[in-house]
C-alpha atoms as a PDB file:
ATOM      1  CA  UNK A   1      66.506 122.946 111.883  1.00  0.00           C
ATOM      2  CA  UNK A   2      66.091 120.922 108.505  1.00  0.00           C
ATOM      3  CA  UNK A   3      68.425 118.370 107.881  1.00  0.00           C
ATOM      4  CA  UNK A   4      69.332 118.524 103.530  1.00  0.00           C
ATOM      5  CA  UNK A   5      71.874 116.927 101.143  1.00  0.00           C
ATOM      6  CA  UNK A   6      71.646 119.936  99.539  1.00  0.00           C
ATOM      7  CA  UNK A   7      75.837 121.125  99.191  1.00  0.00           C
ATOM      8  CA  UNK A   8      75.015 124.727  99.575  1.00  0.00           C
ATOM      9  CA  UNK A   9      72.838 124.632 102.089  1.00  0.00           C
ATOM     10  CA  UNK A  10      74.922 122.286 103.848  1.00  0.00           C
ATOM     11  CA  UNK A  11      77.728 125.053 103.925  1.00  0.00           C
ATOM     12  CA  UNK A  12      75.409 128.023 105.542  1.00  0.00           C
ATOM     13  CA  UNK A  13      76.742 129.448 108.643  1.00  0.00           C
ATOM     14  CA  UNK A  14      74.248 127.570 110.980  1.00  0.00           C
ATOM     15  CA  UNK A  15      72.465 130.910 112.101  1.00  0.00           C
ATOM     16  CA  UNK A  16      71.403 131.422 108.487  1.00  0.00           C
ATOM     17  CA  UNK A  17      69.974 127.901 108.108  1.00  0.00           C
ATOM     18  CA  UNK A  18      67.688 128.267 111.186  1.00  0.00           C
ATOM     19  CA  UNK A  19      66.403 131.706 109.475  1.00  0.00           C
ATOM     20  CA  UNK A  20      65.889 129.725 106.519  1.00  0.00           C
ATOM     21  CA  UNK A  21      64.137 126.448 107.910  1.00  0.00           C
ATOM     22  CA  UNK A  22      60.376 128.109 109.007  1.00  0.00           C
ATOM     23  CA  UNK A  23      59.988 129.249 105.316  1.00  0.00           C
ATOM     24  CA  UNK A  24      61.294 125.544 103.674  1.00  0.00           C
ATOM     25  CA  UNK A  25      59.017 123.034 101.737  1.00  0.00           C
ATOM     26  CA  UNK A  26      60.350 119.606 101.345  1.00  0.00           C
ATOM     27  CA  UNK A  27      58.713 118.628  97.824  1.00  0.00           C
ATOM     28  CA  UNK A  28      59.501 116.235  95.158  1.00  0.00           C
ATOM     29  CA  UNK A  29      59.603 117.332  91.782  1.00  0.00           C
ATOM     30  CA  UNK A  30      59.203 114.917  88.520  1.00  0.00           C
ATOM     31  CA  UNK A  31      60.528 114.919  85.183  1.00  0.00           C
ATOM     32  CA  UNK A  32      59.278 118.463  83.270  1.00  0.00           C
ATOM     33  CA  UNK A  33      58.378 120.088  86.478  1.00  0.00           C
ATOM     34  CA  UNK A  34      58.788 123.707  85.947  1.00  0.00           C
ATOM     35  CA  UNK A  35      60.549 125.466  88.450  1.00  0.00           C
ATOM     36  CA  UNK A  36      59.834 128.899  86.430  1.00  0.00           C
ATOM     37  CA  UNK A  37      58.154 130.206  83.399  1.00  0.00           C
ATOM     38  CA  UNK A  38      59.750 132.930  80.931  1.00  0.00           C
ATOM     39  CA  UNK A  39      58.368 136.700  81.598  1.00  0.00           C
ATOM     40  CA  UNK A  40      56.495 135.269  85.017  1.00  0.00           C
ATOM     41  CA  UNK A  41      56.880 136.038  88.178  1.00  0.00           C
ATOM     42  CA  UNK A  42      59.555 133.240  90.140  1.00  0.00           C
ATOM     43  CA  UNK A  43      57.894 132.480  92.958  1.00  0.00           C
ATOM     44  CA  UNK A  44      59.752 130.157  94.448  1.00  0.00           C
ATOM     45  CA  UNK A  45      63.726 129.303  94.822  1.00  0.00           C
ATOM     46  CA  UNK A  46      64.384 126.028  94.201  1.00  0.00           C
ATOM     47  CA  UNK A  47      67.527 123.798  96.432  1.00  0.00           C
ATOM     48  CA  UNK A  48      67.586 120.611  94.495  1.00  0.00           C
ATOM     49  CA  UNK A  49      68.506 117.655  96.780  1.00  0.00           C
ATOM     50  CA  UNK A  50      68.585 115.106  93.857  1.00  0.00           C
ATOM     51  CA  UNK A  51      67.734 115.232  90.038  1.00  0.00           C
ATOM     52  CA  UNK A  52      68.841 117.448  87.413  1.00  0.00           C
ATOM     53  CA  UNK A  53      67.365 120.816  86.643  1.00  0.00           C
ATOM     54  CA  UNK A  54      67.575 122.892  83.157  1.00  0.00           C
ATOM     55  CA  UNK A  55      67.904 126.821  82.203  1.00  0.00           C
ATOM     56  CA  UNK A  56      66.632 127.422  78.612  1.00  0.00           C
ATOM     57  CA  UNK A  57      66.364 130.114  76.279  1.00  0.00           C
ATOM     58  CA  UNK A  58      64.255 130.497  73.438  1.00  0.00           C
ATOM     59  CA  UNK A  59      64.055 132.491  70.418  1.00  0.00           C
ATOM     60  CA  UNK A  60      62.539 131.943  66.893  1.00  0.00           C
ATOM     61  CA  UNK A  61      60.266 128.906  68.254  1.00  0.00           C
ATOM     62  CA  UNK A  62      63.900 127.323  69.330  1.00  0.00           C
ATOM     63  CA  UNK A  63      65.548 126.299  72.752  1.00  0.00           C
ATOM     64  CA  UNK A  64      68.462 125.673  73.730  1.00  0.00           C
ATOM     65  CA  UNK A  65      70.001 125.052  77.435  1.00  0.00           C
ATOM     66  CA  UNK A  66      71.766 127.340  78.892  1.00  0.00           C
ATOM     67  CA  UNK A  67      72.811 125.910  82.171  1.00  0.00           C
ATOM     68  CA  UNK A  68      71.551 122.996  84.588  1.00  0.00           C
ATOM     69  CA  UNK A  69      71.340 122.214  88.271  1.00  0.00           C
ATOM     70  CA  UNK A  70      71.409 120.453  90.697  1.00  0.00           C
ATOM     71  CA  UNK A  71      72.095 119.425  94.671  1.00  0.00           C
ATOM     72  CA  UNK A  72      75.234 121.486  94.537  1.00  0.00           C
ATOM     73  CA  UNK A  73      73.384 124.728  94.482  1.00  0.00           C
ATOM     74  CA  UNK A  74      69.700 125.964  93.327  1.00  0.00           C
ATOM     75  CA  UNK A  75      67.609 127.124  90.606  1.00  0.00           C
ATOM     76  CA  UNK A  76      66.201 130.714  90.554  1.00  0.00           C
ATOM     77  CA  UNK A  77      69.477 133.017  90.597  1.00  0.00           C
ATOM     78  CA  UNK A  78      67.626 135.894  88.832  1.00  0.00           C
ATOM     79  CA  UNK A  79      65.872 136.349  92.370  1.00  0.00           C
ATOM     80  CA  UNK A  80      69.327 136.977  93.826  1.00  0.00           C
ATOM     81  CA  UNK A  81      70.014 139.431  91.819  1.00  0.00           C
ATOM     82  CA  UNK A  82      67.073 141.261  92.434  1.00  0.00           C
ATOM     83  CA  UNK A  83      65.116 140.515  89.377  1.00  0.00           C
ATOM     84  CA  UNK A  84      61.648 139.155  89.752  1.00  0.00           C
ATOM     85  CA  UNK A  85      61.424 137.638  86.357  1.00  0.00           C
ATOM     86  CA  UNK A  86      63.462 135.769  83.459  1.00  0.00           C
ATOM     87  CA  UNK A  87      63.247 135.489  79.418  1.00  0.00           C
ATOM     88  CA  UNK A  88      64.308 131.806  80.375  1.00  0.00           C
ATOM     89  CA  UNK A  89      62.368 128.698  80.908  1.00  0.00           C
ATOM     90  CA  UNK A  90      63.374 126.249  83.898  1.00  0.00           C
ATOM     91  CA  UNK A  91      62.151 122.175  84.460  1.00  0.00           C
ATOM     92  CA  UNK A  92      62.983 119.377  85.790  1.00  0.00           C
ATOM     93  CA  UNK A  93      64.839 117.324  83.153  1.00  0.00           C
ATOM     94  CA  UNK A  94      64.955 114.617  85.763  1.00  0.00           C
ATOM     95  CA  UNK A  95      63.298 114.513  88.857  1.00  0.00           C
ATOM     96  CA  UNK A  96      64.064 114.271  92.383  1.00  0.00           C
ATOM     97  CA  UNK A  97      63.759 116.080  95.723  1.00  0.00           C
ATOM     98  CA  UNK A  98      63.875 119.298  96.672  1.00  0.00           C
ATOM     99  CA  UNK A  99      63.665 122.067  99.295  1.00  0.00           C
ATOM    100  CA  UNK A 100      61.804 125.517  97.929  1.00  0.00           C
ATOM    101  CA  UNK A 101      61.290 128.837  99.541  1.00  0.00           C
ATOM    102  CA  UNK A 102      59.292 131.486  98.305  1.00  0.00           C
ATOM    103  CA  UNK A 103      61.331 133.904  96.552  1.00  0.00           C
ATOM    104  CA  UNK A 104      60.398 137.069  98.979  1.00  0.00           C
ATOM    105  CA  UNK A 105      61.048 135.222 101.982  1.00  0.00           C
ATOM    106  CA  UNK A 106      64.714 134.170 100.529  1.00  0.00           C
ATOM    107  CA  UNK A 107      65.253 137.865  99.851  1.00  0.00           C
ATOM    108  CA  UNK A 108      64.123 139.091 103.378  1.00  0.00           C
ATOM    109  CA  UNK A 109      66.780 136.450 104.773  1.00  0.00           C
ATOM    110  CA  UNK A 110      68.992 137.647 102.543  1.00  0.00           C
ATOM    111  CA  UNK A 111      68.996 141.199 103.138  1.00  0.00           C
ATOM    112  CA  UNK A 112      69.233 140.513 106.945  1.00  0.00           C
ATOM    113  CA  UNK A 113      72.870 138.420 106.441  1.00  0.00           C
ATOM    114  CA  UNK A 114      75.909 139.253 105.248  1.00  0.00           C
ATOM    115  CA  UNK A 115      76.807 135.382 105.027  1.00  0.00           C
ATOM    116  CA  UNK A 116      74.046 134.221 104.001  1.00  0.00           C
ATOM    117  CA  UNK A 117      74.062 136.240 100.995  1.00  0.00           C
ATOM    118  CA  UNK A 118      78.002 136.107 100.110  1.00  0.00           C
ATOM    119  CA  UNK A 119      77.689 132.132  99.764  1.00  0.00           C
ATOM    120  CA  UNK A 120      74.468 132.298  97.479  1.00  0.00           C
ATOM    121  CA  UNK A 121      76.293 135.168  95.556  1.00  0.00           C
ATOM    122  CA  UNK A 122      78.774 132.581  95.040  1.00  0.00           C
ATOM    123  CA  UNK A 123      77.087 130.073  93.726  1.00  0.00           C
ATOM    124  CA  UNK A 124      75.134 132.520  91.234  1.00  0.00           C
ATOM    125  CA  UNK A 125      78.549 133.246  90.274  1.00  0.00           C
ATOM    126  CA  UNK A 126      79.551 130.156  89.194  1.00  0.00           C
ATOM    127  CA  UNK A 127      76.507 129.565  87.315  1.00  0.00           C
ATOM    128  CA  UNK A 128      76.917 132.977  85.023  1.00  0.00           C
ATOM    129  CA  UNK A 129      80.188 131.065  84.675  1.00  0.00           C
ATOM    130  CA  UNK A 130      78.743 127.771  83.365  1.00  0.00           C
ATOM    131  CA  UNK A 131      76.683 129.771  81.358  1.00  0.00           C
ATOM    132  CA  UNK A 132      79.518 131.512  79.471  1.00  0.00           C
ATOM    133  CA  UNK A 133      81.482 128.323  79.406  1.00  0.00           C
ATOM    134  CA  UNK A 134      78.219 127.035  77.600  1.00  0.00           C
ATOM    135  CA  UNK A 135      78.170 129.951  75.293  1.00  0.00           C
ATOM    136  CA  UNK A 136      81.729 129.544  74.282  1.00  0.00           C
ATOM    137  CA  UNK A 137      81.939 125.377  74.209  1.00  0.00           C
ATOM    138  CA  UNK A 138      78.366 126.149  71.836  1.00  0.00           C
ATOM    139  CA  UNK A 139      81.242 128.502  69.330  1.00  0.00           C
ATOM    140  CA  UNK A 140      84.168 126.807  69.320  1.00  0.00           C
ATOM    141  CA  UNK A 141      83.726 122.463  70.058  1.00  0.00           C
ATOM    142  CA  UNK A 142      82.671 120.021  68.221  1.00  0.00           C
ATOM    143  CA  UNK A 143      79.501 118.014  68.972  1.00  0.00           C
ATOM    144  CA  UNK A 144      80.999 115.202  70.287  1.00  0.00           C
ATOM    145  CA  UNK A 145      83.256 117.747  72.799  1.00  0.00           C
ATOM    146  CA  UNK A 146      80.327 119.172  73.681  1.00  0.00           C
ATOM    147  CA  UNK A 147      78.144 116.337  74.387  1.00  0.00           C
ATOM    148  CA  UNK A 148      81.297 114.875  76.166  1.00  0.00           C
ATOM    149  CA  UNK A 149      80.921 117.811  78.655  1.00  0.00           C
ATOM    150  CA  UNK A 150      77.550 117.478  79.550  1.00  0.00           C
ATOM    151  CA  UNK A 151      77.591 114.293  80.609  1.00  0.00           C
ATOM    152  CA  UNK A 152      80.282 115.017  82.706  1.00  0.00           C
ATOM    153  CA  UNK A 153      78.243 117.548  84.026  1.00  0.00           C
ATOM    154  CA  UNK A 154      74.923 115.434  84.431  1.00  0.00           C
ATOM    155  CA  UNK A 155      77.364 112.715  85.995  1.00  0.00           C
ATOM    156  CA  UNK A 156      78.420 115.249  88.498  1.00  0.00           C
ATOM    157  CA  UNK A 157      74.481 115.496  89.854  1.00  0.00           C
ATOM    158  CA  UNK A 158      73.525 112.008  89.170  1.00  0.00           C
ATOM    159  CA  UNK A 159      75.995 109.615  88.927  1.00  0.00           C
ATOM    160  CA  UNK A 160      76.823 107.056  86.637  1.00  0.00           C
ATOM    161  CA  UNK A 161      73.387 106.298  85.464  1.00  0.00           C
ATOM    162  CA  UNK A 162      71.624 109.107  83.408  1.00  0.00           C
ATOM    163  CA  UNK A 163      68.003 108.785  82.237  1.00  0.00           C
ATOM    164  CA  UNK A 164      68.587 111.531  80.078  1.00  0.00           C
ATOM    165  CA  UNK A 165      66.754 110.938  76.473  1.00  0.00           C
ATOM    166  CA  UNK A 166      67.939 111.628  72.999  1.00  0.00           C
ATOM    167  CA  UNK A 167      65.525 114.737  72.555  1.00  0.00           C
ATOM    168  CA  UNK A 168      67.220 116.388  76.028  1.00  0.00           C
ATOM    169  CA  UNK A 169      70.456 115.728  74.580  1.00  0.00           C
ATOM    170  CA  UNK A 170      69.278 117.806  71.468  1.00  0.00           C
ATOM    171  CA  UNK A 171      67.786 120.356  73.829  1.00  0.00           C
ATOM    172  CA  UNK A 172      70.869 121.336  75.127  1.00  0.00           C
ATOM    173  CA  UNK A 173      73.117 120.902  72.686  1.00  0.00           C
ATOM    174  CA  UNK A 174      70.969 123.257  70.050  1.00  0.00           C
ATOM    175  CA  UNK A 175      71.265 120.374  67.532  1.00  0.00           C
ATOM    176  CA  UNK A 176      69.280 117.713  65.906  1.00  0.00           C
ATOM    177  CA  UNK A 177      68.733 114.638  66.588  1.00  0.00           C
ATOM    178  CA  UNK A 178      70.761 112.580  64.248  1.00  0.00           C
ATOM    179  CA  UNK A 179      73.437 114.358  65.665  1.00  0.00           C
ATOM    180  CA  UNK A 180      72.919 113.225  69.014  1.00  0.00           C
ATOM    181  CA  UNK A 181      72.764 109.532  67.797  1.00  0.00           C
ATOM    182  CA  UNK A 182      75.994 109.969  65.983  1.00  0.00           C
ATOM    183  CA  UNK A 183      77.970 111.209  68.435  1.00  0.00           C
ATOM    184  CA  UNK A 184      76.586 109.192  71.236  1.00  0.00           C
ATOM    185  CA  UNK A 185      77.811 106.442  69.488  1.00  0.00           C
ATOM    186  CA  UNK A 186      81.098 107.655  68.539  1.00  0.00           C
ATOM    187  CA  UNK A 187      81.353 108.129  72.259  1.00  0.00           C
ATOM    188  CA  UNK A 188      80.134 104.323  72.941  1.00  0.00           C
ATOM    189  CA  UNK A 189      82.869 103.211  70.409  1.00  0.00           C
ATOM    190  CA  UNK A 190      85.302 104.699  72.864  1.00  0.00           C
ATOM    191  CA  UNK A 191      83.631 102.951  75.785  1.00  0.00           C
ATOM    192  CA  UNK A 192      83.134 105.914  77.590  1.00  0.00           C
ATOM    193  CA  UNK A 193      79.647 105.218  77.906  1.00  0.00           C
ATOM    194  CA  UNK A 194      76.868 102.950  77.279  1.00  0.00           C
ATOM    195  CA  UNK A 195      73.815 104.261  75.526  1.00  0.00           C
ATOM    196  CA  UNK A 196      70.229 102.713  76.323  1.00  0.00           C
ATOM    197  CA  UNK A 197      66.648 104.264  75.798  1.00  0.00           C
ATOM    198  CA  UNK A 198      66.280 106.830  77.737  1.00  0.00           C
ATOM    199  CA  UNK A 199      69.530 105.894  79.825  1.00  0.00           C
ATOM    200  CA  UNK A 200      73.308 106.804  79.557  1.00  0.00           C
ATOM    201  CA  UNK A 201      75.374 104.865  81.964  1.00  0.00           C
ATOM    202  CA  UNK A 202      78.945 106.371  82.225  1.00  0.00           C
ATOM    203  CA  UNK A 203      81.665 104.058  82.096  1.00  0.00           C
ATOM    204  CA  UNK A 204      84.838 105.525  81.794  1.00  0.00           C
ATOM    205  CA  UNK A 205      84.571 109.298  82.972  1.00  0.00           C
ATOM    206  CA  UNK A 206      88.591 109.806  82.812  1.00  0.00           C
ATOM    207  CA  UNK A 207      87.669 109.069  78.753  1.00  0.00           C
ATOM    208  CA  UNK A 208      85.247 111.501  79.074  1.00  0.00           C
ATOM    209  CA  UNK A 209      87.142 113.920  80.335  1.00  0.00           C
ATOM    210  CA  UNK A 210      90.229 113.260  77.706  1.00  0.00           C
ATOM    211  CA  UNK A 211      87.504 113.844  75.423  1.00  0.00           C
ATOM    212  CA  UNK A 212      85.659 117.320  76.215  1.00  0.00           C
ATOM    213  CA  UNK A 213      89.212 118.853  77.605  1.00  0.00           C
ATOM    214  CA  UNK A 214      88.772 122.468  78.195  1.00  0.00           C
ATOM    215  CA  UNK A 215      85.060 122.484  77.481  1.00  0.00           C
ATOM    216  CA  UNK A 216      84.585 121.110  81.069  1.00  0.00           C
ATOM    217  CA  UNK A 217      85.737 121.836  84.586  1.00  0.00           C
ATOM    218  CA  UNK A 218      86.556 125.620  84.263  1.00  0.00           C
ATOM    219  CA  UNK A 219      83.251 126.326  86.672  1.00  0.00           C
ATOM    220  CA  UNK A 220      83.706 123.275  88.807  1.00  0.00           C
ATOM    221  CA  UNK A 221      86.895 124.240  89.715  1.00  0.00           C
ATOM    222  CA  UNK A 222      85.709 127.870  90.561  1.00  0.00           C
ATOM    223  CA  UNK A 223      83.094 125.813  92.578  1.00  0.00           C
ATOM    224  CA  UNK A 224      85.059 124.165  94.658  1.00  0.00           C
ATOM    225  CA  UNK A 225      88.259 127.181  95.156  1.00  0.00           C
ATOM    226  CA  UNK A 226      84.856 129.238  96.501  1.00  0.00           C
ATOM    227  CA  UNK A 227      82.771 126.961  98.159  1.00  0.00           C
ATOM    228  CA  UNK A 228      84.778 123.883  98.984  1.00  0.00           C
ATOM    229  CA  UNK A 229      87.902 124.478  99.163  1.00  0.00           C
ATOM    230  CA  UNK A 230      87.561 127.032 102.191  1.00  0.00           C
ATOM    231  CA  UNK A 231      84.693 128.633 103.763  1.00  0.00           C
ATOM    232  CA  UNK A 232      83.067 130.738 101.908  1.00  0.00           C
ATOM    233  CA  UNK A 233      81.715 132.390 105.827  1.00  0.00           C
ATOM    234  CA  UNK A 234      84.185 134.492 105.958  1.00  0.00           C
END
């Protein structure tokens, strides 16, 4: 059976991780990997085991993220939910290991186990709810709230250090550029963080948190009252 630091896989009723192993591919994935391309088949679920994933939508020759993952659950949900493409874009926005499975042979498993597919239903559901939260944080917050929470959230899959660049920071927070510069170093001035090229290293996350207040944590803490908290086996 493979061994993963994968979180979700990790909490799989053991029967449902040996159905899974034969059809897993240890691979490593780099920086602006795509995991799946908008209106194309999805051929492959993705269970990060390090890095940082992100879901993005496009319209009007724009993008903006949508939602991000990483070792605490996978990319791919549409397959899930039985759809075999996506108007959205997913890449690596910073790389690391991974375990895949091709997307028909996840959906086999999962229509042979009840458990198997109550805890990835889970997970998906927690992502639709970091994708509203995105929606409404996108509506209501301020850039510097905003940005606040997805750091947070990037510090939650990679730690304190976060070679995340100016232009991803843009990506996902639908703005410019300048923007981004401004509020990172509003942010800096706080000594929450401390802003490098092409690195972010977190220093005070309770500052952080202060910061974004309820723009972050409403889908962590659904996270772990479903899938850490208890088990989510039964």
């Amino acid at each position: 059976m493979i061994e993963t630091s994968n979180i979700l896989l990790k909490l799989l009723e053991t029967a449902d991780l040996e159905t899974l192993s034969p059809h897993i591919q240890r691979v490593e994935l780099k920086q602006r990997d795509a995991l799946f391309e908008p209106h194309a088949p999805i051929p492959y679920v993705y269970f990060l085991e390090g890095g940082l994933s992100s879901e993005i939508s496009m319209s009007g020759g724009k993008s903006i993220e949508v939602g991000c993952t990483g070792r605490e659950g996978f990319s791919g949900a549409p397959v899930l939910l039985g759809a075999d493409t996506t108007p959205h874009r997913a890449f690596m926005q910073a790389g690391g290991p991974a375990l895949r499975i091709a997307s028909s042979d996840l959906i086999t498993a999962v229509d042979a186990s009840g458990s198997l597919r109550r805890t990835l239903l889970l997970f998906v559901h927690v992502y639709m709810l970091q994708i509203a939260a995105t929606a409404l944080a996108d509506a209501k917050h301020t850039v510097q709230k905003r940005l606040a929470r997805w750091l947070l959230m990037a510090q939650d899959r990679l730690g304190d250090e976060l070679p995340l660049t100016h232009e991803f920071f843009a990506l996902m927070l639908g703005v410019r550029r300048p923007s981004v510069t401004d509020s990172l170093h509003l942010l800096e001035e706080a000594h929450c963080i401390k802003a490098q090229r092409s690195l972010v290293i977190v220093r005070n996350r309770a500052k952080l948190e202060e910061i974004a207040g309820d723009a972050y944590g409403v889908p962590e803490a659904e996270y772990r009252r479903l899938l850490l908290s208890g088990s989510p086996k039964t």
